[in-house]
C-alpha atoms as a PDB file:
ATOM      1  CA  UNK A   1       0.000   0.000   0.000  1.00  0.00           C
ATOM      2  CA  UNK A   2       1.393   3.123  -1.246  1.00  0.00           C
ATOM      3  CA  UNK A   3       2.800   6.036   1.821  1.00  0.00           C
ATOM      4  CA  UNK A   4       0.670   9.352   2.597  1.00  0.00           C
ATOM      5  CA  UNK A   5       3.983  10.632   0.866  1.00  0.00           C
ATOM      6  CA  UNK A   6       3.709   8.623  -2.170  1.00  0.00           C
ATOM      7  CA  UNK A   7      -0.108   9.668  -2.673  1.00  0.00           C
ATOM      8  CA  UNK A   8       0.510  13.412  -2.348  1.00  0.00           C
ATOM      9  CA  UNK A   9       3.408  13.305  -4.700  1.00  0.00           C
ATOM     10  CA  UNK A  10       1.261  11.587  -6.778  1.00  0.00           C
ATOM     11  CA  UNK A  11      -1.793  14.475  -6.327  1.00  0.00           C
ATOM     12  CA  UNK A  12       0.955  16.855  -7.292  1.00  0.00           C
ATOM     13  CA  UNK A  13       1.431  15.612 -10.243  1.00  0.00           C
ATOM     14  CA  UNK A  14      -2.051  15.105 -11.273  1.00  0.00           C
ATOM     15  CA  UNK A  15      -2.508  18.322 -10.381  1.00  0.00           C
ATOM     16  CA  UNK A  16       0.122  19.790 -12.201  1.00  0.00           C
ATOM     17  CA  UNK A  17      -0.993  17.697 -15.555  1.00  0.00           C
ATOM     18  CA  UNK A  18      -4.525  18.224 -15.087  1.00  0.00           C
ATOM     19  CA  UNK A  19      -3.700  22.168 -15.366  1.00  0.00           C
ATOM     20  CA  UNK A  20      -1.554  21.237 -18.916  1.00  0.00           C
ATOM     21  CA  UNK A  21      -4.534  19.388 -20.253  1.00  0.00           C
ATOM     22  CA  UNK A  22      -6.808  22.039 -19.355  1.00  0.00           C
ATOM     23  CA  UNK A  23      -4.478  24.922 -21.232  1.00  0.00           C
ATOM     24  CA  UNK A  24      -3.576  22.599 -23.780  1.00  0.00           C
ATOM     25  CA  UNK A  25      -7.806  22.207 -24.315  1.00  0.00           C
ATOM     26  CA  UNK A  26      -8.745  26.140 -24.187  1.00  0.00           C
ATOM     27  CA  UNK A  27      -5.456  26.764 -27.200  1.00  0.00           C
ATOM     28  CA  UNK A  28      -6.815  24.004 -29.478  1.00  0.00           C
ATOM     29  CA  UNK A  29     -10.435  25.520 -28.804  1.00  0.00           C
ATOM     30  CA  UNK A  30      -9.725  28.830 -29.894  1.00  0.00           C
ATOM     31  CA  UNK A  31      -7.619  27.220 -32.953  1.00  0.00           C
ATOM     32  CA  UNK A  32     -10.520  25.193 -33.940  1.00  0.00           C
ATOM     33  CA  UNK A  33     -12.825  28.382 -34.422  1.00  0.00           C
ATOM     34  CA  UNK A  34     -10.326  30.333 -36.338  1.00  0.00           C
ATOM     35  CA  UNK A  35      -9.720  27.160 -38.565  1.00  0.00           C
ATOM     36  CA  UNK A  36     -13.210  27.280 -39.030  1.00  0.00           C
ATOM     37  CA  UNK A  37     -13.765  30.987 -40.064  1.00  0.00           C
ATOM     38  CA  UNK A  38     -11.170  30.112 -42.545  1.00  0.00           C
ATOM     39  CA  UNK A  39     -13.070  27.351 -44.385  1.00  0.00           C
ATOM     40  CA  UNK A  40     -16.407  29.688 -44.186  1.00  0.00           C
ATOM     41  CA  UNK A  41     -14.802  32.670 -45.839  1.00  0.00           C
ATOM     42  CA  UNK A  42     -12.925  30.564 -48.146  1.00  0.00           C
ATOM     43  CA  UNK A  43     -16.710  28.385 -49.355  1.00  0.00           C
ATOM     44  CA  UNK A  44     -18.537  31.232 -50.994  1.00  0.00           C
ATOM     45  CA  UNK A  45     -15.716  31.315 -53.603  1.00  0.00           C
ATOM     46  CA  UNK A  46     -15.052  27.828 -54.092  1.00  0.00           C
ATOM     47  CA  UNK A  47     -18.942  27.006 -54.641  1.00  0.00           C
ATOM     48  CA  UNK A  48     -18.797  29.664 -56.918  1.00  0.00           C
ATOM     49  CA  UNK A  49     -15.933  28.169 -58.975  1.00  0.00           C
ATOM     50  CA  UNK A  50     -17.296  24.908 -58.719  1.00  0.00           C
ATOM     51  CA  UNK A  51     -20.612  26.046 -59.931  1.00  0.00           C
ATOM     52  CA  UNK A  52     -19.221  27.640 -62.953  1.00  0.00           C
ATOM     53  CA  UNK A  53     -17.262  25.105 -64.013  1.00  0.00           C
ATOM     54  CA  UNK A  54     -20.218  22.781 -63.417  1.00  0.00           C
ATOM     55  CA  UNK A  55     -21.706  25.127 -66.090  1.00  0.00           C
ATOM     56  CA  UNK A  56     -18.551  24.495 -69.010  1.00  0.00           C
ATOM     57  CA  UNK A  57     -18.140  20.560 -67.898  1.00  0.00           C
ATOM     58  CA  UNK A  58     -20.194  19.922 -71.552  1.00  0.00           C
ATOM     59  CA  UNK A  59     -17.860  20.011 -73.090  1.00  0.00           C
ATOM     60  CA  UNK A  60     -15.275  17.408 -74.844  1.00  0.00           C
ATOM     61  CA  UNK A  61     -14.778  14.045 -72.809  1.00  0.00           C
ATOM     62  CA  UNK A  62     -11.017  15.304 -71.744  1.00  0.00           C
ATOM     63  CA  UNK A  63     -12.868  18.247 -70.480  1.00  0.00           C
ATOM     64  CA  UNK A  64     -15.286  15.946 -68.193  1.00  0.00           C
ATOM     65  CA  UNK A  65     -12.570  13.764 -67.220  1.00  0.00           C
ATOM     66  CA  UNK A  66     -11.083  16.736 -66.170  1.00  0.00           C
ATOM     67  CA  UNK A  67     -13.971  18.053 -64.061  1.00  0.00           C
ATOM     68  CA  UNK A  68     -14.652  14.800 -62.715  1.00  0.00           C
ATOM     69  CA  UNK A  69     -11.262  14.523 -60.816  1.00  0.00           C
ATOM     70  CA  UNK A  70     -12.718  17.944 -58.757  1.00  0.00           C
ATOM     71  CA  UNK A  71     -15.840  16.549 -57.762  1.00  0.00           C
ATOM     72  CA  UNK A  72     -16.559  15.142 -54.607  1.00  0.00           C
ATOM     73  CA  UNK A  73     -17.060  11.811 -54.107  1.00  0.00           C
ATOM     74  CA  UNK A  74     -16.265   8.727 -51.578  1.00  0.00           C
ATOM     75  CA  UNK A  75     -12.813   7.027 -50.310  1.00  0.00           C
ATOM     76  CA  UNK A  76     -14.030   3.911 -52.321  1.00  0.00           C
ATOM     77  CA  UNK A  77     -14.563   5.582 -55.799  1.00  0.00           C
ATOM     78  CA  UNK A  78     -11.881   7.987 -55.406  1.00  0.00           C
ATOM     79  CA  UNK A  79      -9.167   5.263 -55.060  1.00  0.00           C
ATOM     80  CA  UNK A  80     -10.674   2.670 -57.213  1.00  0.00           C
ATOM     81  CA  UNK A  81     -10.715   5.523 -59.672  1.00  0.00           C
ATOM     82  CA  UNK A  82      -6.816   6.430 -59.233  1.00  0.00           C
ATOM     83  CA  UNK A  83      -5.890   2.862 -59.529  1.00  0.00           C
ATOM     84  CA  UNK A  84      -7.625   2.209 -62.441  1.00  0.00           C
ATOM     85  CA  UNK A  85      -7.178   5.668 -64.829  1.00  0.00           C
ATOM     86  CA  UNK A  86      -3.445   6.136 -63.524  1.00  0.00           C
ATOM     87  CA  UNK A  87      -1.128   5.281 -65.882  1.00  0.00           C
ATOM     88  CA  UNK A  88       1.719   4.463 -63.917  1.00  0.00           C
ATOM     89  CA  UNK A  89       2.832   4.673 -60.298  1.00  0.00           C
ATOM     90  CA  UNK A  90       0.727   7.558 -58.521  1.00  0.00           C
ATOM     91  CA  UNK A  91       1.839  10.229 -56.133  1.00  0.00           C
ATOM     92  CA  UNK A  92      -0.203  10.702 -52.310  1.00  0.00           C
ATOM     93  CA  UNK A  93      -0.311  14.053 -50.630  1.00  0.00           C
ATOM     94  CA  UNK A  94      -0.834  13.070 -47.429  1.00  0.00           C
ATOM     95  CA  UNK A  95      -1.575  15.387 -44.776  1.00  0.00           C
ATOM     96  CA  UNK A  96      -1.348  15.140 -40.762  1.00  0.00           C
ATOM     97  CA  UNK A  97       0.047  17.313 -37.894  1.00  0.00           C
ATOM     98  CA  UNK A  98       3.516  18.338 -36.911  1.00  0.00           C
ATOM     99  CA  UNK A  99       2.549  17.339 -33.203  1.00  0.00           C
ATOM    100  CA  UNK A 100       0.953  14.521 -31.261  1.00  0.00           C
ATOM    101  CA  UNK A 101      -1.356  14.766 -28.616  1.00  0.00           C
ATOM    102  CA  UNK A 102      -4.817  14.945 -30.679  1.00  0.00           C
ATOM    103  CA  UNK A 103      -5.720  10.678 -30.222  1.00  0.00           C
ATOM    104  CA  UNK A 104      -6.120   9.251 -32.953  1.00  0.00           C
ATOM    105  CA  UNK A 105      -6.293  11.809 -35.835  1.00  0.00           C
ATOM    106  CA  UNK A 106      -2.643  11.040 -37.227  1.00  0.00           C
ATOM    107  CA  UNK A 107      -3.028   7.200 -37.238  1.00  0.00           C
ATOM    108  CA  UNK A 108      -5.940   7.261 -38.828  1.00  0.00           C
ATOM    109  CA  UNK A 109      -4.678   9.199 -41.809  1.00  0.00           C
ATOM    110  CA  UNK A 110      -1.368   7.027 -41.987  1.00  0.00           C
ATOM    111  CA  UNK A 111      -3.734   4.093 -41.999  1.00  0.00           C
ATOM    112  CA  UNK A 112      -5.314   5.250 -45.138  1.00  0.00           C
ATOM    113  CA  UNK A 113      -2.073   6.096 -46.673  1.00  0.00           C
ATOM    114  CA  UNK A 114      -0.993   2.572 -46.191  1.00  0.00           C
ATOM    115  CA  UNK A 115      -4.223   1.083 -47.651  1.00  0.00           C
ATOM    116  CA  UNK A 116      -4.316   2.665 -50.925  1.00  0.00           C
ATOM    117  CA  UNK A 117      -0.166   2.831 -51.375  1.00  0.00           C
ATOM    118  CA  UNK A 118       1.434   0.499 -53.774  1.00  0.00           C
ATOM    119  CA  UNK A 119       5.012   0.048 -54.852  1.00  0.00           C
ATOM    120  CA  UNK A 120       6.497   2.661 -57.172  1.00  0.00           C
ATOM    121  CA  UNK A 121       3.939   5.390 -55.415  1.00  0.00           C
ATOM    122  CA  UNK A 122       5.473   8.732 -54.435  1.00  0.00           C
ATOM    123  CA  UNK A 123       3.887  10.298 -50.884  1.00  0.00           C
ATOM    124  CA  UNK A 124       4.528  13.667 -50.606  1.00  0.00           C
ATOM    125  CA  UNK A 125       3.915  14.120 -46.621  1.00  0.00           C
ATOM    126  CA  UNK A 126       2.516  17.138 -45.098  1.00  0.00           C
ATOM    127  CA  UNK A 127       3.266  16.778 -41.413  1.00  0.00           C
ATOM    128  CA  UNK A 128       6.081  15.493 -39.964  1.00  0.00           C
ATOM    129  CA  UNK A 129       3.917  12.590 -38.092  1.00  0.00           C
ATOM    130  CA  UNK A 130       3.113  11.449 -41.351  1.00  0.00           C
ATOM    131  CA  UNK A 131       6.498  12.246 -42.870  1.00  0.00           C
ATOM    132  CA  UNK A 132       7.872  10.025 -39.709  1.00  0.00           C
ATOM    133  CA  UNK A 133       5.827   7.221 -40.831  1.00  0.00           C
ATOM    134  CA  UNK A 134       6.486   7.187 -44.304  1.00  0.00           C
ATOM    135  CA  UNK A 135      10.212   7.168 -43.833  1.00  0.00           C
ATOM    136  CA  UNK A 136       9.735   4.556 -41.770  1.00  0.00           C
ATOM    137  CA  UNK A 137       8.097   2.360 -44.484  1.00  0.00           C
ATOM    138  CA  UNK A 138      10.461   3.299 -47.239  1.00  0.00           C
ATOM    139  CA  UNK A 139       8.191   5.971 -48.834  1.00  0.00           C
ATOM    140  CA  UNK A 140      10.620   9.426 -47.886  1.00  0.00           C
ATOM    141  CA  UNK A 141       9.421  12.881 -48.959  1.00  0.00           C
ATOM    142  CA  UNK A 142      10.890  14.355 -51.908  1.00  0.00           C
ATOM    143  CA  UNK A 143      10.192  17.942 -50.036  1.00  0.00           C
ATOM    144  CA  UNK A 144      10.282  19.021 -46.410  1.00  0.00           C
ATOM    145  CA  UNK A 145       6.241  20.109 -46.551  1.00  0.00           C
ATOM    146  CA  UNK A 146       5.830  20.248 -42.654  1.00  0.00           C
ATOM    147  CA  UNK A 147       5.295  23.953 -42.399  1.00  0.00           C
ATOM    148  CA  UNK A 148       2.217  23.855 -44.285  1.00  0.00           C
ATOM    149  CA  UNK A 149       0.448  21.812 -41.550  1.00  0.00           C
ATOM    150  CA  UNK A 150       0.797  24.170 -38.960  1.00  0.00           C
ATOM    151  CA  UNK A 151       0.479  27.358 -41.628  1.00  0.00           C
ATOM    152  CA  UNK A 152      -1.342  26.690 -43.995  1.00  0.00           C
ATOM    153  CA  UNK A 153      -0.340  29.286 -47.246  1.00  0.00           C
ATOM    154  CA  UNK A 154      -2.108  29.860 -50.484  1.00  0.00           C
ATOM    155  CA  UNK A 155       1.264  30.513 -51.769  1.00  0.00           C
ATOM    156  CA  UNK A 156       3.288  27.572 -51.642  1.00  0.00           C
ATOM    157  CA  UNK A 157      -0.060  25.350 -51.801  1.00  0.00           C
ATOM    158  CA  UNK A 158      -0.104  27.223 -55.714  1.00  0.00           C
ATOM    159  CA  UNK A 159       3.333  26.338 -56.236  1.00  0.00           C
ATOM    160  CA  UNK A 160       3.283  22.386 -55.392  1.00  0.00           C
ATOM    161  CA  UNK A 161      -0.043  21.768 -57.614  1.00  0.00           C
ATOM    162  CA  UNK A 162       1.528  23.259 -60.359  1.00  0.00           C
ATOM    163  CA  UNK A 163       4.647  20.637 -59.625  1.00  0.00           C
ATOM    164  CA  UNK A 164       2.038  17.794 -59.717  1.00  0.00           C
ATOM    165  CA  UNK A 165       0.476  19.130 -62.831  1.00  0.00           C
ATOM    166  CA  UNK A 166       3.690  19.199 -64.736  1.00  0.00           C
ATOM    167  CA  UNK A 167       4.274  15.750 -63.192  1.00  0.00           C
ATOM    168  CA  UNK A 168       1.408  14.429 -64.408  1.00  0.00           C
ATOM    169  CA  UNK A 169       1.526  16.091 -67.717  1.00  0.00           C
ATOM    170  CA  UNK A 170       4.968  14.662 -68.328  1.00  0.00           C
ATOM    171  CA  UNK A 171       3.861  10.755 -67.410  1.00  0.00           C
ATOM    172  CA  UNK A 172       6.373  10.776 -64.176  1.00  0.00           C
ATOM    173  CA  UNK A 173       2.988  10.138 -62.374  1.00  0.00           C
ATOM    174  CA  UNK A 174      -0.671   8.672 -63.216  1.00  0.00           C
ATOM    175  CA  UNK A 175      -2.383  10.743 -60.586  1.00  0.00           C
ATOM    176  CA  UNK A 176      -1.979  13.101 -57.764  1.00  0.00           C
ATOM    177  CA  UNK A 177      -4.158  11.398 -54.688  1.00  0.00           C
ATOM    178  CA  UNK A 178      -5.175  13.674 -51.533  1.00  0.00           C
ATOM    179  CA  UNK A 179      -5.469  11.732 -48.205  1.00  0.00           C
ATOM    180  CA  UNK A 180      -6.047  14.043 -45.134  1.00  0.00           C
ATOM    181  CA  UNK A 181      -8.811  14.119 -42.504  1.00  0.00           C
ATOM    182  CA  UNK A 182     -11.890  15.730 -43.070  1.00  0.00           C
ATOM    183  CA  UNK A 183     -14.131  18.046 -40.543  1.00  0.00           C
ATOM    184  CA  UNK A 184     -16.993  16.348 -39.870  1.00  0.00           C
ATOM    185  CA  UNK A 185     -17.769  17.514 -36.464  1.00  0.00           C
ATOM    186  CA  UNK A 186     -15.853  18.083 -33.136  1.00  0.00           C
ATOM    187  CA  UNK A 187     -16.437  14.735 -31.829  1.00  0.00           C
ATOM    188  CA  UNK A 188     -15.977  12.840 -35.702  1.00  0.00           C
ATOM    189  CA  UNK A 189     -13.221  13.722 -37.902  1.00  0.00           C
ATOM    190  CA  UNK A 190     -13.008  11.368 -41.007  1.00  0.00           C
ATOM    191  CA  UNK A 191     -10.085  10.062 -42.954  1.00  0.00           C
ATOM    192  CA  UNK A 192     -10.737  10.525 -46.774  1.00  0.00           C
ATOM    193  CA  UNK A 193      -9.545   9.749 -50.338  1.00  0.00           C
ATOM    194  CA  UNK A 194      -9.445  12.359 -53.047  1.00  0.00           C
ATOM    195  CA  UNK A 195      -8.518  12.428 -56.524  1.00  0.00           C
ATOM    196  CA  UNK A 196      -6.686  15.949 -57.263  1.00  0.00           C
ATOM    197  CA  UNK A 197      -5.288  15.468 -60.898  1.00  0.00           C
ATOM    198  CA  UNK A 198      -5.253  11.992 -63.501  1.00  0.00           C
ATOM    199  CA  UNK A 199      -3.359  11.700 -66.341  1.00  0.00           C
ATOM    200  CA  UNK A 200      -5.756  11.763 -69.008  1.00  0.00           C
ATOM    201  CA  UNK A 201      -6.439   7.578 -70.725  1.00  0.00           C
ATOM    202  CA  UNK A 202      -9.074   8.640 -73.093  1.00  0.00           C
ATOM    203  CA  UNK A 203      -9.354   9.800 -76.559  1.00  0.00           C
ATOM    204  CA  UNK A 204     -11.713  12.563 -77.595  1.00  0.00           C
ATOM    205  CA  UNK A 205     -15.072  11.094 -78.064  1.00  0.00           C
ATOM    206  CA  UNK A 206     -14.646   8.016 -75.563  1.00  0.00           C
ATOM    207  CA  UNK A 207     -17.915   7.149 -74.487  1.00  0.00           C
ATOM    208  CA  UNK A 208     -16.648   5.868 -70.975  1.00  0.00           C
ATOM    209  CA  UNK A 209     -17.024   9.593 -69.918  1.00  0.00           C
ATOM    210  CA  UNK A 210     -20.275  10.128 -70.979  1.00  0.00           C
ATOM    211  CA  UNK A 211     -22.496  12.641 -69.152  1.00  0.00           C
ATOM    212  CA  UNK A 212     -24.039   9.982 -67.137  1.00  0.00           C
ATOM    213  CA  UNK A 213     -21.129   8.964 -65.907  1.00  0.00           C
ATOM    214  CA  UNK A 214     -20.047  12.297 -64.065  1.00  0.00           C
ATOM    215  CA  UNK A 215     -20.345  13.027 -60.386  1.00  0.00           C
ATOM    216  CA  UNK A 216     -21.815  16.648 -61.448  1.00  0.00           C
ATOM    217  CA  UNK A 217     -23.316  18.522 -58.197  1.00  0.00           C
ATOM    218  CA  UNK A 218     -25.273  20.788 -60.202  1.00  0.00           C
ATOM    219  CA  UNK A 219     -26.975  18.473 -63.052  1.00  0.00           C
ATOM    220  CA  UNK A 220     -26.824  15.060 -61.120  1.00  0.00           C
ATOM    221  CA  UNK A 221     -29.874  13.424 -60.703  1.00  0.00           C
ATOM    222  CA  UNK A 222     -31.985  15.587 -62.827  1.00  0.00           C
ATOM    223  CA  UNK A 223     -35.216  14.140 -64.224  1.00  0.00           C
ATOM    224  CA  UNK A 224     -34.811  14.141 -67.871  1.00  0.00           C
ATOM    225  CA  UNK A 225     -36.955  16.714 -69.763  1.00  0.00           C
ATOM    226  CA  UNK A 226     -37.894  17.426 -73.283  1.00  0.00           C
ATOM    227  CA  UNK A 227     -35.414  17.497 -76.200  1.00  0.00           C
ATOM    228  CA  UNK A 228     -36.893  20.695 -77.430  1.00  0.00           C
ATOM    229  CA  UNK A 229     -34.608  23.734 -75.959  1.00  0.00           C
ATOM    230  CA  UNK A 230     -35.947  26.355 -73.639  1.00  0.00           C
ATOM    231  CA  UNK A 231     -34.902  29.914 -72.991  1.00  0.00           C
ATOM    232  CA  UNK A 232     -32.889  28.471 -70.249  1.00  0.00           C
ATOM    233  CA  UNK A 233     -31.216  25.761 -71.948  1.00  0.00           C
ATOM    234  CA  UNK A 234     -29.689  27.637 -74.431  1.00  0.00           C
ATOM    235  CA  UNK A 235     -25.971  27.492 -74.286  1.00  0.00           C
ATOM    236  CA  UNK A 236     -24.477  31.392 -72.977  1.00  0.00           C
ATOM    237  CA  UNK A 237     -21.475  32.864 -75.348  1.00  0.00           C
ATOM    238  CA  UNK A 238     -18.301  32.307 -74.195  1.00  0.00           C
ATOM    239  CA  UNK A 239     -15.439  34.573 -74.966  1.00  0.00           C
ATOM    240  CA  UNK A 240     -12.837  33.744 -75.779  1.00  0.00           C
ATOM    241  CA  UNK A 241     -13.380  30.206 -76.137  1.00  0.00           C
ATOM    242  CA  UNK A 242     -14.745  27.252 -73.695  1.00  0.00           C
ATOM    243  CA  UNK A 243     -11.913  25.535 -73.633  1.00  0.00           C
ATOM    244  CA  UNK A 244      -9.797  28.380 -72.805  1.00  0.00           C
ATOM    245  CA  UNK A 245     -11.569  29.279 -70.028  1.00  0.00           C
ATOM    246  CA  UNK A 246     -11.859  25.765 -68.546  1.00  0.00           C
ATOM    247  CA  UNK A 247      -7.647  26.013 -68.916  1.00  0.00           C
ATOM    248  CA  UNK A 248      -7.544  28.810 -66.853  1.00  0.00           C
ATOM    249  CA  UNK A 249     -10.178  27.954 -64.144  1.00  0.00           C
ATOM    250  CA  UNK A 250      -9.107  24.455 -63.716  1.00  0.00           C
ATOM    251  CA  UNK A 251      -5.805  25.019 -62.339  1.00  0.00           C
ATOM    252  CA  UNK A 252      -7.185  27.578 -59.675  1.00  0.00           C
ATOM    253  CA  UNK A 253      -9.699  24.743 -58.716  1.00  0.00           C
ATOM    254  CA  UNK A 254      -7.376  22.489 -58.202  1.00  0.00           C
ATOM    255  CA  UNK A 255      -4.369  24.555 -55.835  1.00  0.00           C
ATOM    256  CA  UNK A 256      -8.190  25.899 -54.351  1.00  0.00           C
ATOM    257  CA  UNK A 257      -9.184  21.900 -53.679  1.00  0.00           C
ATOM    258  CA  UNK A 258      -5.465  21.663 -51.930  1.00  0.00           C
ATOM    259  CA  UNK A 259      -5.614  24.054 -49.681  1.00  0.00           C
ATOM    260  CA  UNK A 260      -9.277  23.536 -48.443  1.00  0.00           C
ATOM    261  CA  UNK A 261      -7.582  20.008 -47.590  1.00  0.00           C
ATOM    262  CA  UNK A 262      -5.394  21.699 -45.698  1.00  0.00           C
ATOM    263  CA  UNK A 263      -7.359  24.054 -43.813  1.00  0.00           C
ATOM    264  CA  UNK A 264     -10.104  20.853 -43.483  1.00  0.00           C
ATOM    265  CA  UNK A 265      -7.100  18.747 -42.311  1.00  0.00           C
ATOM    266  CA  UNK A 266      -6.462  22.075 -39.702  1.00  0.00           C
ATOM    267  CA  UNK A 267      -9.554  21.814 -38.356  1.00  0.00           C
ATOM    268  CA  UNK A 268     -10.117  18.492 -37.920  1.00  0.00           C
ATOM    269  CA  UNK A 269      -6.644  18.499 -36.065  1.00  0.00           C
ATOM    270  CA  UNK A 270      -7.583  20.759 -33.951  1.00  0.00           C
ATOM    271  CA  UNK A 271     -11.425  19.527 -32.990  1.00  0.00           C
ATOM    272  CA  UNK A 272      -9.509  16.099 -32.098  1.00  0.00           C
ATOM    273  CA  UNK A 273      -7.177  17.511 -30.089  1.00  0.00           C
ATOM    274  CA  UNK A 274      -9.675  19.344 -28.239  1.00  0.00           C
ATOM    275  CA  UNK A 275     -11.125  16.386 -27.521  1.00  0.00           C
ATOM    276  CA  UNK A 276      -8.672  14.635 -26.669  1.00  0.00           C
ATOM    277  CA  UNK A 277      -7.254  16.988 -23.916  1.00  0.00           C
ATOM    278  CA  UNK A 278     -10.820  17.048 -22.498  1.00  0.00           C
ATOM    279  CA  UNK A 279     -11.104  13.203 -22.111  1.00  0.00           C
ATOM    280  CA  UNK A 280      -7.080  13.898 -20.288  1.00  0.00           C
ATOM    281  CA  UNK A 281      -8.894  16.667 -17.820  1.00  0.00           C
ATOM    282  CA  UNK A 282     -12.025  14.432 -17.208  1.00  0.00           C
ATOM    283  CA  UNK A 283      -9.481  11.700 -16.009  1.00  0.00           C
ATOM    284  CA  UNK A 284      -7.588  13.609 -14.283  1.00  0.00           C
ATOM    285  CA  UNK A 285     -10.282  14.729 -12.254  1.00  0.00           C
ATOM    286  CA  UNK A 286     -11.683  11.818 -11.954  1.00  0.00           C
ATOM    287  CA  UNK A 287      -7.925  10.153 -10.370  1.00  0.00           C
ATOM    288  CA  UNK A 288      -7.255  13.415  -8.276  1.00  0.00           C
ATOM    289  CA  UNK A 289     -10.831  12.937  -6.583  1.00  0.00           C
ATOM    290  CA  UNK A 290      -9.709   9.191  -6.124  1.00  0.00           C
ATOM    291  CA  UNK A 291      -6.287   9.858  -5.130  1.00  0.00           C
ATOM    292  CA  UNK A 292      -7.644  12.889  -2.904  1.00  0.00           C
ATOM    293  CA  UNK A 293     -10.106  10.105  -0.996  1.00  0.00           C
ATOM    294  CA  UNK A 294      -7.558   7.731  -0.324  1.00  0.00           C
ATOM    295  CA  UNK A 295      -4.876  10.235   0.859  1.00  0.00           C
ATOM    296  CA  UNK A 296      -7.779  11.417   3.300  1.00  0.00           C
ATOM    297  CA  UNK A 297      -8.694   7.524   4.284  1.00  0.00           C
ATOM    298  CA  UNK A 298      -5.061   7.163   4.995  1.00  0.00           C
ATOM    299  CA  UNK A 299      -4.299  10.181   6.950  1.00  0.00           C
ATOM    300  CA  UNK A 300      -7.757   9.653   8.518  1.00  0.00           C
ATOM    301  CA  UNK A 301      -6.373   5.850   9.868  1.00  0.00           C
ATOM    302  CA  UNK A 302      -3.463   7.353  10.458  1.00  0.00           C
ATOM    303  CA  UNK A 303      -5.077   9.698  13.168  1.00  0.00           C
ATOM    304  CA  UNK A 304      -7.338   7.010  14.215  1.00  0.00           C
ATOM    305  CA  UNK A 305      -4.091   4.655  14.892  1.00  0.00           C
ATOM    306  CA  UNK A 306      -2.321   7.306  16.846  1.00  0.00           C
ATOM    307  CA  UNK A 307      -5.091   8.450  19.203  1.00  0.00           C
ATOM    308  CA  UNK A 308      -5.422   4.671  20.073  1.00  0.00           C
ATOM    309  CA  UNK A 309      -1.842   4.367  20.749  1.00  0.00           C
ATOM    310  CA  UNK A 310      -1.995   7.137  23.096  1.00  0.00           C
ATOM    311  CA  UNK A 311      -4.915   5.546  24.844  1.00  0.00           C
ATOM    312  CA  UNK A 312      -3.905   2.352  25.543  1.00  0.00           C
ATOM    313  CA  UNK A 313      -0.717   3.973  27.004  1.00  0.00           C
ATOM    314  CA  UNK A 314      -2.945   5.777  29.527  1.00  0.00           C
ATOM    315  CA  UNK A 315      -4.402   2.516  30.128  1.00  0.00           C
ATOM    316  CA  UNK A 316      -1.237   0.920  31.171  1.00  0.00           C
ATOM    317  CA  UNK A 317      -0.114   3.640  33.111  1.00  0.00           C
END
């Protein structure tokens, strides 16, 4: 049985961890709501992108395939997807945090990594938890991205998509595959699988990417109507060309779809850290009250023990 001594040493450093927890709980708290503000400033714009390039995707089947890599979908279809239309090895950007601390949030996303890697795959980590782990398995960064997962910046976000791109473009890579963990709540953050860019494995024409085929948020399960036009369903004018403005908007979507992984990823850190250090304070609350009740049973028999000593020496005498 452990000494009055050993217990309060013991409270002391409860106490002392209990007050970390707590600090550590109110920093990620306030983090979590600025990470949020973040992704709802940032939304308006990006639904606005997405909604006008929703509004060009009829165009050529290189075109949809194109728009179809920005669309949302599952981890299931987005990696099936990648394996399948990548010709070649693919490349991962996989993003976690640069610190622990926050339960299971960076497991989770090197789990996923590891499920949809393959041999001859390049993983670009963001994070050095997940840079850590890739090393580890053989799979080192090419680039030291760590900095982004604490800050993330529009800036050099821009410049490693356009890397990718040319990556892609050259046939170095099939596809560029996002992994990161997404918002869902405070309490649920959820790994997921993303396709960013895919080398394009279809000729102009290929019915394979057929309208019906595309994930489109804006025209996707739409009753079908008459073939005779409307007022509405006549095409707008486009200057200077579809196609040149579909070049120019789908590179800003994608650096755009990037970084709203990283602030997501940002968030989602931060919600499971704050939940994390909350579960730490509830325990330690929960073993100071123990530890506090058996220090005061102890000191309590202690007292009890000496008062009896004392009277059976009175007795004697």
């Amino acid at each position: 049985m452990p000494t009055l001594k050993e217990i309060k040493g013991r409270i002391a450093s409860v106490r002392s961890t209990l007050k970390i927890t707590s600090a550590m709980k109110l920093v990620s708290s306030a983090k979590l709501r600025k990470a949020q503000n973040a992704i709802e400033a940032m939304r308006p714009y990006q639904e606005q992108l997405q909604g006008i390039l929703a509004s060009l995707q009829g165009g050529s089947a290189t075109q949809k395939a194109d728009f179809m890599a920005l669309s949302p979908e599952n981890d299931a279809s987005a990696t099936k997807r990648a394996d399948s239309m990548a010709l070649g090895p693919k490349t991962i950007v996989a993003i976690a945090s640069n610190s622990s601390l926050c339960g299971g949030f960076n497991a989770n996303a090197v789990a996923k990594v590891r499920a949809i890697r393959q041999p001859g795959d390049t993983v670009y980590a963001i994070g050095r938890k997940m840079a850590d782990a890739m090393r580890k398995d053989g799979f080192a960064s090419p680039e030291d991205l760590s900095s982004l997962a604490e800050h993330p910046s529009y800036g050099p976000v821009a410049a490693l998509v356009e890397k990718l791109v040319a990556d892609v473009e050259a046939g170095r890579t099939g596809a560029v595959v996002l992994v990161y963990n997404h918002f869902v709540s405070t309490a649920h953050q959820e790994p997921v699988v993303e396709v960013l860019v895919q080398r394009r494995s279809v000729e102009e024409g290929d019915e394979s990417l057929s309208s019906t085929s595309l994930r489109d948020p804006v025209r996707a399960n739409v009753p079908e109507r008459d073939s005779s036009p409307s007022p509405s369903d006549i095409a707008p004018l486009i200057e200077p060309s579809r196609a040149e403005l579909l070049a120019a908007l789908l590179p800003k979507t994608q650096k755009l779809k990037l970084f709203a992984a990283l602030l997501d990823s940002a968030a989602a850190e931060h919600a499971a850290r704050t939940v994390a250090m909350q579960t730490a304070t509830d325990n330690a609350e929960n073993l100071l009250a123990e530890l506090t009740l058996q220090y005061n049973k102890g000191r309590q028999q202690k007292i009890t023990s000496e008062i009896l000593d004392l009277a059976g020496g009175q007795a004697e005498n």
